[in-house]
C-alpha atoms as a PDB file:
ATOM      1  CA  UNK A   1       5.072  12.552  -1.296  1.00  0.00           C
ATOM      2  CA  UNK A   2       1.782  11.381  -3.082  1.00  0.00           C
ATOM      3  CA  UNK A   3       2.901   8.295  -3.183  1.00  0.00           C
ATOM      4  CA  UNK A   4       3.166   7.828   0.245  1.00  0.00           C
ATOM      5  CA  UNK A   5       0.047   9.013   0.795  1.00  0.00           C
ATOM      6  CA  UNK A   6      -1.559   6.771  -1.699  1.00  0.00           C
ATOM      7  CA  UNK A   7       0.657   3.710   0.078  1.00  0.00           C
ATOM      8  CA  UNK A   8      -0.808   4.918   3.646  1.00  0.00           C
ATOM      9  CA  UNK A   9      -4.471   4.841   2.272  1.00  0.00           C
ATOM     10  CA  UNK A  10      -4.503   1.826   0.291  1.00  0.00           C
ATOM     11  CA  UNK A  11      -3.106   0.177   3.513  1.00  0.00           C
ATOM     12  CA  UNK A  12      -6.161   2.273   5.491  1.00  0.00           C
ATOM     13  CA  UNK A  13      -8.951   0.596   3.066  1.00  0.00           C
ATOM     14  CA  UNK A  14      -7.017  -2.543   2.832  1.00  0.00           C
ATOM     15  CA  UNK A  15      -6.967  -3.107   7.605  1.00  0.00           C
ATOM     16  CA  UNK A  16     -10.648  -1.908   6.865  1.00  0.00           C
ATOM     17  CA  UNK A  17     -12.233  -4.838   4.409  1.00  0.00           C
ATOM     18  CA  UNK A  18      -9.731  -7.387   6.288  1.00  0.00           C
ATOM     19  CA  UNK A  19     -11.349  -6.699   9.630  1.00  0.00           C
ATOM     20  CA  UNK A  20     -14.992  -6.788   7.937  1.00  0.00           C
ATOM     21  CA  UNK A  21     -13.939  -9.870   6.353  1.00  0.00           C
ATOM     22  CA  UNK A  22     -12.407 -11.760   9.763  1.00  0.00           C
ATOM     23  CA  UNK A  23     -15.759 -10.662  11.512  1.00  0.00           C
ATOM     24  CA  UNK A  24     -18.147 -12.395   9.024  1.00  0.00           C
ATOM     25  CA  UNK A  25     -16.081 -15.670   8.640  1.00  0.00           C
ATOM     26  CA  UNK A  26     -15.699 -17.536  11.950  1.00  0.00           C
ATOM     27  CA  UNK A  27     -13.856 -20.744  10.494  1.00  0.00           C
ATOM     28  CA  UNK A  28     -10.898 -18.865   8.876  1.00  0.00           C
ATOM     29  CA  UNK A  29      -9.968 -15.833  11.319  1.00  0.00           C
ATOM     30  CA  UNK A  30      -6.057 -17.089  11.044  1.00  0.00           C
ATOM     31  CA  UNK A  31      -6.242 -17.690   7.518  1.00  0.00           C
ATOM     32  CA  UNK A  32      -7.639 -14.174   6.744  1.00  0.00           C
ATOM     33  CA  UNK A  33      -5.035 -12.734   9.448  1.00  0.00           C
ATOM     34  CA  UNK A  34      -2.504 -14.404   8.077  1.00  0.00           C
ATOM     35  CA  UNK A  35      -3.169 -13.394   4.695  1.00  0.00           C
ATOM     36  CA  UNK A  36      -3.928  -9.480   5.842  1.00  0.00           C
ATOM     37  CA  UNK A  37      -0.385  -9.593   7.217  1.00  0.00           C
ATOM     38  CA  UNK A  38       1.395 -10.935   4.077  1.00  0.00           C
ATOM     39  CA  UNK A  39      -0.424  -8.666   1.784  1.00  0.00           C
ATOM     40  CA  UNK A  40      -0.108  -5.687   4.189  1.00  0.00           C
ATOM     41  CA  UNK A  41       3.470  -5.736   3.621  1.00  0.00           C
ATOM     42  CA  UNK A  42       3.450  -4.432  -0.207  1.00  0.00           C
ATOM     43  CA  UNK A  43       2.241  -0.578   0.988  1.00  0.00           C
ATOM     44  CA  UNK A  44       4.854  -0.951   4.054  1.00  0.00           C
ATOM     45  CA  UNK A  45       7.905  -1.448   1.614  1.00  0.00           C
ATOM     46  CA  UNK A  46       5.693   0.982  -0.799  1.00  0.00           C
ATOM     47  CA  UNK A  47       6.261   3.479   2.103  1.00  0.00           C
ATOM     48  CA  UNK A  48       9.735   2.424   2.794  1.00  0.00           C
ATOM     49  CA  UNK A  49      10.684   3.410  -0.604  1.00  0.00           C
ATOM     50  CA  UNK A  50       8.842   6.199  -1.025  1.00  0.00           C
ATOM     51  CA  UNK A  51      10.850   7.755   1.644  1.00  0.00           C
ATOM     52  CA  UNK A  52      14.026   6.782   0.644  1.00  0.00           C
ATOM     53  CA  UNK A  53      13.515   8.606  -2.714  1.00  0.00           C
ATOM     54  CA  UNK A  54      12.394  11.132  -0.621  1.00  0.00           C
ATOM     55  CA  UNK A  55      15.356  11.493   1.202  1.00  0.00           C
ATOM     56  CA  UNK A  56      17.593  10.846  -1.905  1.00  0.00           C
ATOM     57  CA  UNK A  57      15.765  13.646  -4.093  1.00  0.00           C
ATOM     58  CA  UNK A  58      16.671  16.258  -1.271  1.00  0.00           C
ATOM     59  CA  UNK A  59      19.749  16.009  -1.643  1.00  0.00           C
ATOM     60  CA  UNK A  60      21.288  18.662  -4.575  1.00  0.00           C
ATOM     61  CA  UNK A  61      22.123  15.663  -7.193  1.00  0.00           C
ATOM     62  CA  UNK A  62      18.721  14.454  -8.854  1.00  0.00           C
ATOM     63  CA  UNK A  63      19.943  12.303 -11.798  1.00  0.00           C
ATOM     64  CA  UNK A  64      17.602  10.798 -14.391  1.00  0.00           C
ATOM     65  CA  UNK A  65      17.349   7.186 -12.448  1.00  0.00           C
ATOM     66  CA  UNK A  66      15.975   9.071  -9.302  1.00  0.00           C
ATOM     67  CA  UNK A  67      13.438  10.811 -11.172  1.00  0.00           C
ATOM     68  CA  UNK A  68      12.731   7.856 -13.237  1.00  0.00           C
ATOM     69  CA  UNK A  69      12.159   5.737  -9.931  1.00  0.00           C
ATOM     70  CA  UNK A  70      10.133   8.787  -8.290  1.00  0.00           C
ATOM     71  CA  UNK A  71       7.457   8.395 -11.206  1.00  0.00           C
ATOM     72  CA  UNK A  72       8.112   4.568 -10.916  1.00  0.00           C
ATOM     73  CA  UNK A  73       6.870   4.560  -7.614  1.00  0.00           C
ATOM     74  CA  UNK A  74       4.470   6.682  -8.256  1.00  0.00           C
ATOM     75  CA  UNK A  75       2.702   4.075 -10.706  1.00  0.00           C
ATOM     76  CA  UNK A  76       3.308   1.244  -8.624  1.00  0.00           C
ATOM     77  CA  UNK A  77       1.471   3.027  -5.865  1.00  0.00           C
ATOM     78  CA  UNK A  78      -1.217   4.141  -7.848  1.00  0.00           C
ATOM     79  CA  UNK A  79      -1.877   0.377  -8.552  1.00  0.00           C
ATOM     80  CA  UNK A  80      -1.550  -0.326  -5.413  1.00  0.00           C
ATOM     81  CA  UNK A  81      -4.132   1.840  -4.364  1.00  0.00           C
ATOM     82  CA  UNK A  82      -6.477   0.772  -6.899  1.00  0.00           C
ATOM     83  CA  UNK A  83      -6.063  -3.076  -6.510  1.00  0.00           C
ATOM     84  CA  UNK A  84      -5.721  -3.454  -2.967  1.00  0.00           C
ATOM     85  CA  UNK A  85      -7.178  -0.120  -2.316  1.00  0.00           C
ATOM     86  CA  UNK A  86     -10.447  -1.274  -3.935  1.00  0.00           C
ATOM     87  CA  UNK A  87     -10.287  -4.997  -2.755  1.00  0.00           C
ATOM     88  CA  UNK A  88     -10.606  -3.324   0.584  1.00  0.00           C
ATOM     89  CA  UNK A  89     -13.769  -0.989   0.045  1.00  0.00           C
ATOM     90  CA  UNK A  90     -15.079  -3.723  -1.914  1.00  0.00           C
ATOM     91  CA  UNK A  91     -15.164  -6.213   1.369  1.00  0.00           C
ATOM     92  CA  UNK A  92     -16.220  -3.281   4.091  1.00  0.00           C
ATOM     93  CA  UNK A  93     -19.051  -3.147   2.112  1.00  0.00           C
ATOM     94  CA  UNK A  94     -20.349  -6.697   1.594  1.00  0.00           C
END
């Protein structure tokens, strides 16, 4: 569950310096979009996953792989959150 929630607010901060970003530049607002949508797509999946081990976990049989891939994801959205997570605040507040 954290893990989505760090996914969902990386992708918050990340749609926040993007649309700072595309209003300051007036020669690349396709570029930038372009790039917004690519990169956007990392917390999606994140989320996408997240769920599925979600869903998985509820179920009565946990093995050691599911739990291993719950704390996976749990890293990998941690990272997420503070790469793209901070690339975002960083732009909203140039």
């Amino acid at each position: 569950m954290t893990a989505c929630i760090l996914y969902g607010l990386s992708l918050a901060r990340l749609q926040q310096g993007m649309m700072n970003s595309i209003r300051k530049t007036n020669d690349n607002h396709h570029r930038v979009a372009g790039m917004f949508v690519l990169i956007s797509m990392l917390p999606t999946a994140g989320i996408i996953v997240s769920i599925l081990l979600i869903a998985k976990s509820s179920s009565l049989n946990t093995s050691t792989g599911l739990m291993f891939g719950q704390y996976a994801n749990l890293l990998l959205a941690t990272l997420n959150f503070v790469i793209l997570g901070g690339y975002g605040i960083d732009r909203s507040e140039d």
